[in-house]
Protein backbone atom coordinates (compact mmCIF):
# COMPACT_ATOMS: atom_id res chain seq x y z
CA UNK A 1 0.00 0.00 0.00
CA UNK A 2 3.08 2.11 0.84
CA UNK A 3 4.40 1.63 -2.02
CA UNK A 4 1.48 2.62 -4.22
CA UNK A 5 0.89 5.80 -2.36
CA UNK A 6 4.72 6.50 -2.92
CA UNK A 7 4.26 5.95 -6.96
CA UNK A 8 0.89 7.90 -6.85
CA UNK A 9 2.99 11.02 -5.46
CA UNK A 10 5.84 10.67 -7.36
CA UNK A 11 3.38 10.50 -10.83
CA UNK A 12 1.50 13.41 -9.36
CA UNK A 13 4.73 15.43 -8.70
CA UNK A 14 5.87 14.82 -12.04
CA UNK A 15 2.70 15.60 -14.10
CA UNK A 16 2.47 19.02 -12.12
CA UNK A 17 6.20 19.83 -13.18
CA UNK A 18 5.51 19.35 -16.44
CA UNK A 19 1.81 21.14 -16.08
CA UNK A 20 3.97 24.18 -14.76
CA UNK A 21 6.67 24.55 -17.03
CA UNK A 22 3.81 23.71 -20.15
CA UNK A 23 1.98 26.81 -18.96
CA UNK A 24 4.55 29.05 -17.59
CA UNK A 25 5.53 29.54 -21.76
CA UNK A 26 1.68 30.20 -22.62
CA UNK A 27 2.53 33.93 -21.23
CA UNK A 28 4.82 34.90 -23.78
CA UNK A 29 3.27 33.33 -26.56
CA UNK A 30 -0.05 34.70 -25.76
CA UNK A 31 1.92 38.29 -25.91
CA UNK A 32 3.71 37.60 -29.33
CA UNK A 33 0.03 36.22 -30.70
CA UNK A 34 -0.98 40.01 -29.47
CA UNK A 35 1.62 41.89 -31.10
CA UNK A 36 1.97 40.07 -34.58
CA UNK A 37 -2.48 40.71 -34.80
CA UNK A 38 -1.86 44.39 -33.72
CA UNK A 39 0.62 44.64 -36.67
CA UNK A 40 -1.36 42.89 -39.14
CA UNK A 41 -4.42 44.79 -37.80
CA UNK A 42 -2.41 48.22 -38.45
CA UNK A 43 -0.92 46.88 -42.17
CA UNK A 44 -5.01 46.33 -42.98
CA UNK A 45 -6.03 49.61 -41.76
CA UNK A 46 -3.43 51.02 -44.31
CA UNK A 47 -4.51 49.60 -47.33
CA UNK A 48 -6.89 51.41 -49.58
CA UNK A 49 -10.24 51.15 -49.30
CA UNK A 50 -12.21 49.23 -52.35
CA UNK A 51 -14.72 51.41 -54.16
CA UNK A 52 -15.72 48.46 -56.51
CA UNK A 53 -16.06 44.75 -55.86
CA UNK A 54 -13.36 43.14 -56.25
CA UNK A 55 -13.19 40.43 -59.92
CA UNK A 56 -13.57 37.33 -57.87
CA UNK A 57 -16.85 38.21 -56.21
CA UNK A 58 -18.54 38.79 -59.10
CA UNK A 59 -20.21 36.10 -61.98
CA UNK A 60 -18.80 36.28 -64.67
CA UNK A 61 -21.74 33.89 -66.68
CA UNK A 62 -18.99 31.35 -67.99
CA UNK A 63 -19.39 28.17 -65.71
């Protein structure tokens, strides 16, 4: 029984190490995710508006 409990803890202790260290990196990456959609968010705000549809969205009757 001893020995069970010992293997229980020592499974436990691992898994939490590796919980820690999985989601001690989610920080930064959640902070790079942030700044790469604020640039592409700024890039889109600088290109021109479209006045007409654009080709693709429209039928051209061949098909």
């Amino acid at each position: 029984m001893e020995a069970a409990a010992q293997t229980i803890l020592s499974n436990s202790g691992l898994l939490l190490s590796e919980e820690y260290r999985l989601l001690s990196g989610v920080g930064g990456e959640v902070a790079e995710l942030r700044d790469d959609m604020a640039t592409m968010n700024a890039l889109l705000r600088m290109q021109p508006r479209l006045t007409t549809a654009p080709p693709w969205t429209t039928s051209s009757g061949s098909g």
